[in-house]
Protein backbone atom coordinates (compact mmCIF):
# COMPACT_ATOMS: atom_id res chain seq x y z
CA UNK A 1 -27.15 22.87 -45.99
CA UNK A 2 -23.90 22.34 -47.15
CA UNK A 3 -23.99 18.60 -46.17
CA UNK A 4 -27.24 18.37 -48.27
CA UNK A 5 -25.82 20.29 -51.40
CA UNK A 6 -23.46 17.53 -51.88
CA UNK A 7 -25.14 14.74 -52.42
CA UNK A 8 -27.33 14.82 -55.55
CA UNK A 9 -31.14 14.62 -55.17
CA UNK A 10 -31.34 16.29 -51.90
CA UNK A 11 -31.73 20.20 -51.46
CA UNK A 12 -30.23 22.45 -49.03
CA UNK A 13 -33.22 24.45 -49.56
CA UNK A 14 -35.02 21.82 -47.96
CA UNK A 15 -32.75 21.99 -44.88
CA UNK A 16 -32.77 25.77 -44.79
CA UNK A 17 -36.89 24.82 -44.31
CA UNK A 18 -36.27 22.28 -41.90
CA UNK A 19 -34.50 24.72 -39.72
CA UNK A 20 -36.83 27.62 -40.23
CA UNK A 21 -34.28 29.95 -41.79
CA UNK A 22 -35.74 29.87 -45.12
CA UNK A 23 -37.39 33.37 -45.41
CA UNK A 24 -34.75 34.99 -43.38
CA UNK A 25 -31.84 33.67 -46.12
CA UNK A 26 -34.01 35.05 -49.25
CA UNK A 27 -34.38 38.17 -47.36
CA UNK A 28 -31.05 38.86 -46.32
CA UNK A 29 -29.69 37.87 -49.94
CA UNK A 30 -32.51 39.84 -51.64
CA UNK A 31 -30.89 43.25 -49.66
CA UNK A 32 -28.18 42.90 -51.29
CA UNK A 33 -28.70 44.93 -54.35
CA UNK A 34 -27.32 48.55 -55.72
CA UNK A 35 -29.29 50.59 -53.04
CA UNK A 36 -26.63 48.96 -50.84
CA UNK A 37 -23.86 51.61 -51.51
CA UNK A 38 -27.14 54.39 -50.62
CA UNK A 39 -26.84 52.57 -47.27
CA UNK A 40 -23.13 53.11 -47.43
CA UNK A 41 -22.95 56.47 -48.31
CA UNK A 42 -25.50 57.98 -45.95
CA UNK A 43 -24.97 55.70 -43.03
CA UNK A 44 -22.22 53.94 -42.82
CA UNK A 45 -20.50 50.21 -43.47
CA UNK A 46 -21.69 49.12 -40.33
CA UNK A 47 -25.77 50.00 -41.36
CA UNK A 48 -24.99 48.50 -44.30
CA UNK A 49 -23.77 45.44 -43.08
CA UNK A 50 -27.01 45.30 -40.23
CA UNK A 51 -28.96 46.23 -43.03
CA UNK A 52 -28.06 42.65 -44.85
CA UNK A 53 -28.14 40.39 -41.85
CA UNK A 54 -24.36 40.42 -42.26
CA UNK A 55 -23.43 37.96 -39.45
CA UNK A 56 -26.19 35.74 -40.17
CA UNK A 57 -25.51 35.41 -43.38
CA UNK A 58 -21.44 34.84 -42.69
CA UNK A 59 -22.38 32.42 -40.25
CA UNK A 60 -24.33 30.58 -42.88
CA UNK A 61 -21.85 30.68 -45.64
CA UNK A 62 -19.06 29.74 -43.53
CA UNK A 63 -21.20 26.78 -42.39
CA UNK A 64 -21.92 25.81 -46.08
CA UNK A 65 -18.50 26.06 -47.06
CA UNK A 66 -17.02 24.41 -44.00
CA UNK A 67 -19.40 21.34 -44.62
CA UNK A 68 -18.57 21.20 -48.39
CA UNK A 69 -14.93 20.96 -47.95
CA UNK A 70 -15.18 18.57 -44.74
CA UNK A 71 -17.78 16.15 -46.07
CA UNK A 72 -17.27 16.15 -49.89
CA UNK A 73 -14.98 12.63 -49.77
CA UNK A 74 -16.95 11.28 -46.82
CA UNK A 75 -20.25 11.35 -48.53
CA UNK A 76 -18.90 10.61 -51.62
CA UNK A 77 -17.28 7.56 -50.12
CA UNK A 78 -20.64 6.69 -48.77
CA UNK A 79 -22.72 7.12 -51.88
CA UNK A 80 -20.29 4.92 -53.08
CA UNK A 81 -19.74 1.76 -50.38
CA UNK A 82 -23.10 2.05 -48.89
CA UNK A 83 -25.64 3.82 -50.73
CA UNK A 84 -29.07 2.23 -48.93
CA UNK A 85 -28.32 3.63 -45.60
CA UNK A 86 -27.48 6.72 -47.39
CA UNK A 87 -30.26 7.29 -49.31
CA UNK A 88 -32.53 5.59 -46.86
CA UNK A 89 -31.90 8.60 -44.46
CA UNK A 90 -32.45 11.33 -47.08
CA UNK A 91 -35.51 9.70 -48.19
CA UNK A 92 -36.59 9.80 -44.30
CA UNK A 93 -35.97 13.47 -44.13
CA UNK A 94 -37.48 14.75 -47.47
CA UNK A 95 -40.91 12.99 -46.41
CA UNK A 96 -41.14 14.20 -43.47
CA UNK A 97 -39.86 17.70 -44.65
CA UNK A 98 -42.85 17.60 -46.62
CA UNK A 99 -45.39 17.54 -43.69
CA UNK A 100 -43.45 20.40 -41.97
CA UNK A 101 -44.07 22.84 -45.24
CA UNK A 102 -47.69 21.70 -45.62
CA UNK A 103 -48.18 22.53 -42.02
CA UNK A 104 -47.00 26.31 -43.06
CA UNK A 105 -50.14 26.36 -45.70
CA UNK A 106 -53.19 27.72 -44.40
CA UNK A 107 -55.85 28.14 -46.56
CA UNK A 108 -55.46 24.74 -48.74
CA UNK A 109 -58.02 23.93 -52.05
CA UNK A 110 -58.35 22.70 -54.91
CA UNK A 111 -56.29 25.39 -57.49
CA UNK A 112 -53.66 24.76 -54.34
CA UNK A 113 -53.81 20.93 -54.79
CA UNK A 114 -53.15 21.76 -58.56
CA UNK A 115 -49.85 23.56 -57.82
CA UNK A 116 -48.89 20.96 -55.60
CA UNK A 117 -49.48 18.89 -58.85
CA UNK A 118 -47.98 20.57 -60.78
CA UNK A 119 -44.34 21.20 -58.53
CA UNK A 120 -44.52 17.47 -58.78
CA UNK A 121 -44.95 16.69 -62.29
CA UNK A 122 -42.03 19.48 -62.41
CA UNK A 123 -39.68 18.05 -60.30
CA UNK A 124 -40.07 14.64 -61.93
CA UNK A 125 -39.69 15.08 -65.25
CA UNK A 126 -36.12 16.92 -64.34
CA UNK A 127 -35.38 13.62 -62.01
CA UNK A 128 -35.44 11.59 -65.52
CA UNK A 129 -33.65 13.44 -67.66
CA UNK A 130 -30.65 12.05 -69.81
CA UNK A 131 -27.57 13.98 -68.25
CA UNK A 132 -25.71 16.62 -70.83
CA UNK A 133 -21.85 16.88 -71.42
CA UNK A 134 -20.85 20.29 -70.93
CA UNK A 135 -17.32 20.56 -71.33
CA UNK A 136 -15.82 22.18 -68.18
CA UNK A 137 -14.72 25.96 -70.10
CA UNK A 138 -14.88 28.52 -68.00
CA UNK A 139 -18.04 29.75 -68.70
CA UNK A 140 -19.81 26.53 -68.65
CA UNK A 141 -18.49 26.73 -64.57
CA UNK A 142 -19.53 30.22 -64.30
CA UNK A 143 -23.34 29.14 -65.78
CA UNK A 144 -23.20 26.16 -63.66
CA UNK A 145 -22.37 28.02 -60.35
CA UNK A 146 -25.31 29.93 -61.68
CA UNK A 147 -27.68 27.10 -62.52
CA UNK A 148 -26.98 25.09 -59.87
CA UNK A 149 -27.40 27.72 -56.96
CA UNK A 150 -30.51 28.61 -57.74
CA UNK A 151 -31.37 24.80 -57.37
CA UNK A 152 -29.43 24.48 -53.90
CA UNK A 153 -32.43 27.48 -52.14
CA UNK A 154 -35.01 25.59 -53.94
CA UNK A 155 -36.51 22.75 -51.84
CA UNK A 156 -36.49 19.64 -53.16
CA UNK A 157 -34.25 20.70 -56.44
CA UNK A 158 -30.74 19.43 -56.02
CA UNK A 159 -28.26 21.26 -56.85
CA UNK A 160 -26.05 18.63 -57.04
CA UNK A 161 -28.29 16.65 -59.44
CA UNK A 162 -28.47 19.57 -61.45
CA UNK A 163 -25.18 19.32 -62.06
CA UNK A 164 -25.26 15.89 -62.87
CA UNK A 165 -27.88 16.34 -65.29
CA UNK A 166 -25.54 19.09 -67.00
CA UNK A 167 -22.40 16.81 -66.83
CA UNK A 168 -20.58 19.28 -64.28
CA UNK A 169 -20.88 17.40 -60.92
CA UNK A 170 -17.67 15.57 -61.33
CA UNK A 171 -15.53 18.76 -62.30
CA UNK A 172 -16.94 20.79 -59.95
CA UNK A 173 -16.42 17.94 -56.97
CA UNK A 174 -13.27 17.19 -57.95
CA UNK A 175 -12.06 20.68 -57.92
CA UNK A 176 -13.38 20.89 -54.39
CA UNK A 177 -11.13 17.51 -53.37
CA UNK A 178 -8.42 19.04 -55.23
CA UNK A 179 -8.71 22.47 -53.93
CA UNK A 180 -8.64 23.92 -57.63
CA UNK A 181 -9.05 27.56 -56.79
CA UNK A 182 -9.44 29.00 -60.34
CA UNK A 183 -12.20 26.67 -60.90
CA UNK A 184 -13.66 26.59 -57.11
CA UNK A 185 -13.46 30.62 -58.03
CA UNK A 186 -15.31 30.27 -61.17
CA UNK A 187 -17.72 28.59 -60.11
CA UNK A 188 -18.16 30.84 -56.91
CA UNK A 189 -18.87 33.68 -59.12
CA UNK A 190 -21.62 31.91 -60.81
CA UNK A 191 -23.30 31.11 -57.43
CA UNK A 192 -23.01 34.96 -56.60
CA UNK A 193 -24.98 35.75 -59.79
CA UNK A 194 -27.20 33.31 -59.33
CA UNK A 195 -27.74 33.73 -56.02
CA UNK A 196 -28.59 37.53 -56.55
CA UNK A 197 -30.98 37.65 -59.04
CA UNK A 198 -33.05 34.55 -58.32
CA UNK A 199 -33.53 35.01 -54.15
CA UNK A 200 -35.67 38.45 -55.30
CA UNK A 201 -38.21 36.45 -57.47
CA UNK A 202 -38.63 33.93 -54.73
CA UNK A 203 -38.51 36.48 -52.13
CA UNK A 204 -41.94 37.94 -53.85
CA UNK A 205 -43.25 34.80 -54.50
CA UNK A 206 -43.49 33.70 -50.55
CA UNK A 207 -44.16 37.67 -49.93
CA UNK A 208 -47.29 37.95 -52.76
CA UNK A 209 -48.75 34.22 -52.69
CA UNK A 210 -47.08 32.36 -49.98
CA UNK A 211 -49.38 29.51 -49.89
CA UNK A 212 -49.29 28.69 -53.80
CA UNK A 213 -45.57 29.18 -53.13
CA UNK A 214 -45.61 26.74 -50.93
CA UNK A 215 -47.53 23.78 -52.32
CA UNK A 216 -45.66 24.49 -54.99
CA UNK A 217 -42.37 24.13 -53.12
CA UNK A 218 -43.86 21.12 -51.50
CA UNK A 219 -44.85 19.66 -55.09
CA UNK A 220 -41.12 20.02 -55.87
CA UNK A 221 -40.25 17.55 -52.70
CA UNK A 222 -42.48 15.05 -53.55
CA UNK A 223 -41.39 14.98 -56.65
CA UNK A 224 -37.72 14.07 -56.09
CA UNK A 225 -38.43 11.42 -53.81
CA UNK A 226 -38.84 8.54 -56.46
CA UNK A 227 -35.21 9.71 -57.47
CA UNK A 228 -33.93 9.18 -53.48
CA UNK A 229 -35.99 5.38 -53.45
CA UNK A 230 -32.83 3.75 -51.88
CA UNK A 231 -33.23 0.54 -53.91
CA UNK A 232 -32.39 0.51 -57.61
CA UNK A 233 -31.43 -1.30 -60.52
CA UNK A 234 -29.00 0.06 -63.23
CA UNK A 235 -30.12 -0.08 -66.40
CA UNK A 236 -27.50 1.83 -68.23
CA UNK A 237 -24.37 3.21 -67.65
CA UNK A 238 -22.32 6.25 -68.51
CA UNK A 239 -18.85 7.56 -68.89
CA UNK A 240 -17.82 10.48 -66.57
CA UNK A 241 -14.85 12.97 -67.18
CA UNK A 242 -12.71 11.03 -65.54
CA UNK A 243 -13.18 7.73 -67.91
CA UNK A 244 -15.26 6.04 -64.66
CA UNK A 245 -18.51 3.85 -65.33
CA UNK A 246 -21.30 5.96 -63.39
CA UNK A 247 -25.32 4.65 -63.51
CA UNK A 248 -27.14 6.79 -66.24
CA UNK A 249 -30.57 4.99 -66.21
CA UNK A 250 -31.79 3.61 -63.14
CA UNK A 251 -35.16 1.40 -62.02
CA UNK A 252 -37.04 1.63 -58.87
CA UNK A 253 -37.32 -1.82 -57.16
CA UNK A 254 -39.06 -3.18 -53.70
CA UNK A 255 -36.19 -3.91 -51.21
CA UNK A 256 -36.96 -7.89 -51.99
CA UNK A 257 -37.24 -7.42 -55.77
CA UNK A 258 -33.52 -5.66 -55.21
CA UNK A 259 -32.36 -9.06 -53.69
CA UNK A 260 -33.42 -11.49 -56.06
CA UNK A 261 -32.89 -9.08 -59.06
CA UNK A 262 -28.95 -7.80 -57.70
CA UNK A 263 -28.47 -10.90 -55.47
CA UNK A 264 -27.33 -8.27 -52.85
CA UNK A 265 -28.77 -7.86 -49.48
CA UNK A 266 -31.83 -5.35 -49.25
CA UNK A 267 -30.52 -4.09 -45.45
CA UNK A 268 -34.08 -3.21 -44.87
CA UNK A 269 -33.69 -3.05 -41.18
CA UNK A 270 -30.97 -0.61 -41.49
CA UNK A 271 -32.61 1.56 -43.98
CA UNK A 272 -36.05 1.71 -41.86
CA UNK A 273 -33.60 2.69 -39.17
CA UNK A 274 -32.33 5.52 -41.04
CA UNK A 275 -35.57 6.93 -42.50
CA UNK A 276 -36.88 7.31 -38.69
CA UNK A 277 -33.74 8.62 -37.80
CA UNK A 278 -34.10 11.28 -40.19
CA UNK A 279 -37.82 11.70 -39.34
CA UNK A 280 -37.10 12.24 -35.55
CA UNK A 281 -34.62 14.50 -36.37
CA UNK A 282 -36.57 16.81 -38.29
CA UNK A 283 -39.78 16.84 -35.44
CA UNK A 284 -36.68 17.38 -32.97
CA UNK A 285 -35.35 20.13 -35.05
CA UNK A 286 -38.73 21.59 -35.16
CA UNK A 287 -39.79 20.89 -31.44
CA UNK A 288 -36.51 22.88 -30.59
CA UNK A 289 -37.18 25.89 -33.01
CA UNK A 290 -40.63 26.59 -31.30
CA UNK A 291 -38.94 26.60 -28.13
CA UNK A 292 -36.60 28.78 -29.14
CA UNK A 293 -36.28 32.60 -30.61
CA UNK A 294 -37.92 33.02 -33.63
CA UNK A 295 -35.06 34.20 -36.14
CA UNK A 296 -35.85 37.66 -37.43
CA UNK A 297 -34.60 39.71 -40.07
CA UNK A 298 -32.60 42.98 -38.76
């Protein structure tokens, strides 16, 4: 998830789907709320923390975390020197993550099919957006933390490209590079708020009408995908907060339109690698799961 978060357009929502620990996240972060100090009180730390799915969700964060601050200049550097293969392979695993939520659905019809609709009209219209400029204040970080997290447990809504859109992706990266606590802190504390009050809404969403949830959720996925379309032209450009020239508006083109438009090579071979990688790696992840123990909220 934490992998995923990072690059813009892709959702670790989508990955907590993937690997069918979606309901059991919203869950565990929905129990934490005042009745928690109840729990305390009358029972203990220790019910309290079984209560929450402590060690599941420790395990989870720590993951997150650990990814963020191993892979941010990696994937940066390879958004960078070789964005096809990149974005080939997230492409590949946001299609197929679409089949594996649609498979969830089980009664599917037409008021469904207009949710699904309407997720993707949704998710869209966000993908082309002119970005904002927020100035990086603290407050702006804490409302970003805020905005952004409840992106990062939606599938198919980057939290990343959130960020983007609201001009704070480069601030907030480049305090993770830098290891800018007060800032990394900031915007921590906006995740936590977040985080809180928007995992109870969705929680009762998938509780109350799952499958609307759902297409809906799916609707969201196939919506970003035109945004992860691994060839592009740059129409326009834009000046970051660090005085660099960063793509503002960009065009959709067939891998040989990108050749004879750029005069760069389409590495189509490479990319259709990559999306089947990504594809195989999702059934895999999936084949494994219904091997496995179902995960289970304590």
């Amino acid at each position: 998830m934490g992998a995923a978060d990072v690059v813009p357009g892709v959702s670790g929502g989508t990955i907590a789907f993937i690997t069918g620990i979606y309901d059991t996240l919203l869950e565990s972060i929905r129990r934490i709320n005042p009745s928690l100090f109840g729990i305390i009180k009358k029972q203990g730390v220790k019910a309290a923390f079984t209560h929450i799915n402590g060690l599941f969700l420790i395990s989870l964060f720590a993951g997150i975390m650990t990814s963020i601050l191993t892979l941010a200049k990696f994937i940066s550097w390879a958004l960078d020197t070789h964005p096809i293969p990149v974005w080939s392979f997230f492409f590949g695993l946001i299609l197929v993550s679409v089949y594996h939520v649609l498979k969830q659905v089980q009664q599917r019809n037409l008021v469904q099919g207009l949710f699904l609709l309407l997720g993707v009209i949704f998710a869209y219209s966000i993908t082309i957006l002119s970005p904002l400029q927020m100035d990086p204040t603290s407050f702006n970080i804490v409302i970003a933390g805020a905005i952004a997290i409840c992106a990062m447990i939606l599938p198919g809504i980057s939290g990343s490209f959130i960020l983007l859109l609201i001009g704070m992706y480069g601030p907030v990266l480049g305090a993770v590079k830098s290891l800018q606590l007060d800032v990394m802190a900031l915007f921590g504390m906006g995740c936590v708020i977040g985080l809180l009050s928007f995992s109870h809404l969705l929680s009762w969403l998938l509780k109350r009408y799952r499958d609307f949830a759902l297409v809906f959720l799916t609707g969201l996925m196939i919506g970003t995908l035109p945004k992860l379309w691994p060839w592009k032209e740059t129409i326009s450009w834009r000046t970051n907060s660090k005085g660099e020239q960063v793509p503002l508006l960009q065009e959709n083109l067939s891998p040989f339109g990108f050749e004879n438009i750029t005069g760069q090579p389409s590495q189509l071979l490479v990319a259709i690698i990559l999306m089947f990688t990504a594809i195989f790696l999702v059934l895999g992840l999936e084949k494994i799961a219904d091997n496995g123990e179902p995960v289970t909220n304590k």
